[in-house]
N, C-alpha and C. Protein backbone atom coordinates (compact mmCIF):
# COMPACT_ATOMS: atom_id res chain seq x y z
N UNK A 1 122.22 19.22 -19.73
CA UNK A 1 121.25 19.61 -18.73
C UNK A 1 120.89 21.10 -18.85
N UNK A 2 121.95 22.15 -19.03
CA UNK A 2 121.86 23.31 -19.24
C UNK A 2 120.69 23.96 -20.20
N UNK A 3 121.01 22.92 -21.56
CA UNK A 3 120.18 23.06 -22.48
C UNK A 3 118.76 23.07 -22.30
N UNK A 4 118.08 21.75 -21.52
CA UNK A 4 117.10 21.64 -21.37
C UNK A 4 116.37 22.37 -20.31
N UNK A 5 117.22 22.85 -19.33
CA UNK A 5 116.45 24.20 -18.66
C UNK A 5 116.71 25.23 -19.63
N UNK A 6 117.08 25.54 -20.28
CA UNK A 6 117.10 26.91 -21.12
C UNK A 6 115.76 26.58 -22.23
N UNK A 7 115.84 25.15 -22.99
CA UNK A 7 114.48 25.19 -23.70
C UNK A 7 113.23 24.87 -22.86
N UNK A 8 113.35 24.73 -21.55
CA UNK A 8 111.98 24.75 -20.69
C UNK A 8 111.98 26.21 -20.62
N UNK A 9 112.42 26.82 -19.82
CA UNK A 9 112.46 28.50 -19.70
C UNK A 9 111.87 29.47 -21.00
N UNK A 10 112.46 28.88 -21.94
CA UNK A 10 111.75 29.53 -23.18
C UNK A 10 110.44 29.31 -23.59
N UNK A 11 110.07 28.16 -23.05
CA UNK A 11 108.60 27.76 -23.48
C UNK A 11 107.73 27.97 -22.27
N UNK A 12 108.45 27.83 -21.28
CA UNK A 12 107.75 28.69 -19.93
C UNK A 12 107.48 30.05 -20.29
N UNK A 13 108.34 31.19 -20.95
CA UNK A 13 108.28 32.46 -21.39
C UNK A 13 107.35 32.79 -22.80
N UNK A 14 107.14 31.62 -23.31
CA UNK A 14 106.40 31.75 -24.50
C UNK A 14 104.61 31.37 -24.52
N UNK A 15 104.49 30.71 -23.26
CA UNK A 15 103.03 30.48 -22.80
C UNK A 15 103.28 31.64 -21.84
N UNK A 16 103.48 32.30 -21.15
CA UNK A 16 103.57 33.76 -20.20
C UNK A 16 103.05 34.55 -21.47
N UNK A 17 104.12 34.28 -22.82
CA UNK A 17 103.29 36.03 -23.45
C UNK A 17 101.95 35.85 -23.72
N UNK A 18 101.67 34.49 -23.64
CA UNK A 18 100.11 34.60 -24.07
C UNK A 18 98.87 35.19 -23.25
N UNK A 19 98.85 36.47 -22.48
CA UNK A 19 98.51 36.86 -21.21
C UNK A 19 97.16 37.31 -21.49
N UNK A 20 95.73 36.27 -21.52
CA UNK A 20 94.68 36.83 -21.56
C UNK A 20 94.21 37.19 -20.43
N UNK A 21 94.94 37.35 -19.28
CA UNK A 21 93.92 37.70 -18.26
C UNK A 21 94.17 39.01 -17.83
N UNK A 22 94.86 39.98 -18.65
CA UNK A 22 95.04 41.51 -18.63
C UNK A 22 94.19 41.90 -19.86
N UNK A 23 93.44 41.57 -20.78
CA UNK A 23 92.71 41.81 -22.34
C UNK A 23 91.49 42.16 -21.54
N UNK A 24 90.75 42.57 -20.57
CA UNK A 24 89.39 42.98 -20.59
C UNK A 24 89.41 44.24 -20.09
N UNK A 25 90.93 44.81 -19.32
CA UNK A 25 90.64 45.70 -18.04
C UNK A 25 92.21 46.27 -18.51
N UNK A 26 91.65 47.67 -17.88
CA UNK A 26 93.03 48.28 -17.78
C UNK A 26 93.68 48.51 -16.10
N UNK A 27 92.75 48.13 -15.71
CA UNK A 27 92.60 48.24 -14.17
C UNK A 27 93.92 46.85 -13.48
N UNK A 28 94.03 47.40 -12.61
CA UNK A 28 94.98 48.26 -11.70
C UNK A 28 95.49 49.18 -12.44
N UNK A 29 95.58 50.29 -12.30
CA UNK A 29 96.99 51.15 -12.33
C UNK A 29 98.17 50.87 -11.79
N UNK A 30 99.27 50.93 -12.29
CA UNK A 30 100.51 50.66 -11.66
C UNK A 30 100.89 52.04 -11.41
N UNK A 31 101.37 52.88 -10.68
CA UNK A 31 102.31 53.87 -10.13
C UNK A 31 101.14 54.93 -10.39
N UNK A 32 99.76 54.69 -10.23
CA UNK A 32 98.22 55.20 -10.49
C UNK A 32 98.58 55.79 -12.11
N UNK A 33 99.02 55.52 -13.00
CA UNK A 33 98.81 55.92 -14.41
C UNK A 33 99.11 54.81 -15.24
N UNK A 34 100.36 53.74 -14.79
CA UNK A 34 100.37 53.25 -16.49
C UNK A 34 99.12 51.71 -16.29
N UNK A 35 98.85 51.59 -17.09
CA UNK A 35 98.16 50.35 -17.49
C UNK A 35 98.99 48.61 -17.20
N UNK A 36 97.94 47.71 -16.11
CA UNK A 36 98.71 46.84 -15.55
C UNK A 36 99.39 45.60 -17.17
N UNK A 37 98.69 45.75 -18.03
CA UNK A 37 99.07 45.22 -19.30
C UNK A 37 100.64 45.41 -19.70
N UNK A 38 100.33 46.75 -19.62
CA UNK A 38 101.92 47.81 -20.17
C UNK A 38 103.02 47.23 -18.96
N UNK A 39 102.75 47.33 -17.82
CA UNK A 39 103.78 47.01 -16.98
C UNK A 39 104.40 45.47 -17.48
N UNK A 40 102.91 44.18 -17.13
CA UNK A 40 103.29 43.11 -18.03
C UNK A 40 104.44 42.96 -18.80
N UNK A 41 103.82 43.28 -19.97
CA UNK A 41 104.71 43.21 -21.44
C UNK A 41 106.05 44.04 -21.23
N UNK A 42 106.06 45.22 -20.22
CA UNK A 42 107.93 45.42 -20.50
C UNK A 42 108.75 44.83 -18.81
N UNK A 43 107.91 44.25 -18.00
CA UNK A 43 108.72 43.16 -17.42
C UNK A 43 109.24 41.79 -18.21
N UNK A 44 107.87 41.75 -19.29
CA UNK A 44 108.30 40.43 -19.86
C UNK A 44 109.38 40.79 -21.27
N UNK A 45 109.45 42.10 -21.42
CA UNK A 45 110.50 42.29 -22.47
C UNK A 45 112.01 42.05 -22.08
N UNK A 46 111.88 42.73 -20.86
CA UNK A 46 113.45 42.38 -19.56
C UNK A 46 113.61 40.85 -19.22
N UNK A 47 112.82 40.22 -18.99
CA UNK A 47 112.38 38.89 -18.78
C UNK A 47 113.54 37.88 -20.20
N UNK A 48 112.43 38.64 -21.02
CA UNK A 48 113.22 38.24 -22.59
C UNK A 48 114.44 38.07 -23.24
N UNK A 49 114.87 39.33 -22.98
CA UNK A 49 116.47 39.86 -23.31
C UNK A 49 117.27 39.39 -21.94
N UNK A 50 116.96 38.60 -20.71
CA UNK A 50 117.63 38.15 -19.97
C UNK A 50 117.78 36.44 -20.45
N UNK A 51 116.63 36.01 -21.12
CA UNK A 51 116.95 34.90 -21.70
C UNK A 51 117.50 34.47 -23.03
N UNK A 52 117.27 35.32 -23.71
CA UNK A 52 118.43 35.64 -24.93
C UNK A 52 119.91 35.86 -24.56
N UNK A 53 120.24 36.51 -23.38
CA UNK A 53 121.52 36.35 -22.72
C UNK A 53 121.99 34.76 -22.47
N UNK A 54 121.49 34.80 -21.80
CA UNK A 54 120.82 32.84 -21.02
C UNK A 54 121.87 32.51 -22.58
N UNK A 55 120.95 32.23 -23.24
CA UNK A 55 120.94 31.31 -24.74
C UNK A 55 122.09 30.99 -25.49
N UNK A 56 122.69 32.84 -25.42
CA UNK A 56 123.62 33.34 -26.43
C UNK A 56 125.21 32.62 -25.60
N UNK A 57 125.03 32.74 -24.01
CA UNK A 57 126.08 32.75 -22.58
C UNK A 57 126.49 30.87 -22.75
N UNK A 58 125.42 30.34 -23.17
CA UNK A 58 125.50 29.22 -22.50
C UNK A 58 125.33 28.06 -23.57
N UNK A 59 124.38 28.57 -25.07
CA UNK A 59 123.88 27.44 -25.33
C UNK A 59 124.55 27.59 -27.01
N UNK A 60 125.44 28.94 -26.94
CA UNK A 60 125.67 29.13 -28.46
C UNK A 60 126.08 27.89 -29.32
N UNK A 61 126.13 27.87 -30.06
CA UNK A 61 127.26 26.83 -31.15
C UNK A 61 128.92 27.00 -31.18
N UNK A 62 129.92 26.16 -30.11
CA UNK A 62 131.06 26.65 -30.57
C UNK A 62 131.28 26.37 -32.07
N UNK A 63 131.33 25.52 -32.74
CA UNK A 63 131.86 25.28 -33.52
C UNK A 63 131.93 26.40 -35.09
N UNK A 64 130.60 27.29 -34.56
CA UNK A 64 130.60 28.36 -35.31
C UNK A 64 131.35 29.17 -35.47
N UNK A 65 131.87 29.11 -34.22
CA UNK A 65 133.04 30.81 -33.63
C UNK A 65 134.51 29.73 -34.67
N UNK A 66 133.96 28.72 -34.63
CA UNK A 66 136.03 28.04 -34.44
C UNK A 66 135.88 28.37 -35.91
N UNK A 67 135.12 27.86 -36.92
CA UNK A 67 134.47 28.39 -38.21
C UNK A 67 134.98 29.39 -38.58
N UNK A 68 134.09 30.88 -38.01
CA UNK A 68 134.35 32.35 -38.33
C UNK A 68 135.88 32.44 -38.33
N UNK A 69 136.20 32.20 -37.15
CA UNK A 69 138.11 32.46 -36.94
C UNK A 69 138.94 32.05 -37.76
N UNK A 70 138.76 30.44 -38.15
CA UNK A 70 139.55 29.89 -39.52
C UNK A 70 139.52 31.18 -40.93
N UNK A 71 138.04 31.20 -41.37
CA UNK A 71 137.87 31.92 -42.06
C UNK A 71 138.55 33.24 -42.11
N UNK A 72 138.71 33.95 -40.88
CA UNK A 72 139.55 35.25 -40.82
C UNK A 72 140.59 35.18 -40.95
N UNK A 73 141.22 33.96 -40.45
CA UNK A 73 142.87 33.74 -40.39
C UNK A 73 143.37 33.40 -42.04
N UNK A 74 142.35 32.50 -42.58
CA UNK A 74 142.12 32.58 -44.04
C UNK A 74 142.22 33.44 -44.94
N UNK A 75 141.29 34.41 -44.22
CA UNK A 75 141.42 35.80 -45.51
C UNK A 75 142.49 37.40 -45.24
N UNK A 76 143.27 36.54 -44.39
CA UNK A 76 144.37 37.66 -43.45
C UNK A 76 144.04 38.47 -42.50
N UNK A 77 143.25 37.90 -41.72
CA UNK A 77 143.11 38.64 -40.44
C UNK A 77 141.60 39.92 -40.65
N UNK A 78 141.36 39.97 -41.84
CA UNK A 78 140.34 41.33 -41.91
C UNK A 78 139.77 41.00 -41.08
């Protein structure tokens, strides 16, 4: 279940970057100088790297980690 809200969320976040309705205007100002575009894109960068958390927290591959570890214990601990 986890999974499939995490790949809805991502594709929810991946139709969001497609944001044509900030491309004609720079208008609003946010904080009266930056551009409402600019604000956009680095909420949606935070947005981003909170779901890459999401991904990495919840949806990794164990069997990779059990993998890597054999391998270390394999080659003496390096």
């Amino acid at each position: 279940m986890v999974n499939r809200a995490l790949a809805a969320l991502a594709v929810l976040l991946y139709v969001l970057h497609q944001d044509t309705w900030f491309w004609t205007s720079a208008r609003p100002l946010v904080f009266g100088f930056l551009p409402v575009g600019l604000v956009y894109h680095a909420a949606y960068c935070v947005a981003i790297a909170g779901l890459m958390w999401l991904l990495v927290r919840y949806a990794w591959p164990e069997h990779l980690e059990v993998a890597a570890e054999r391998r270390r214990e394999r080659e003496g601990g390096r």
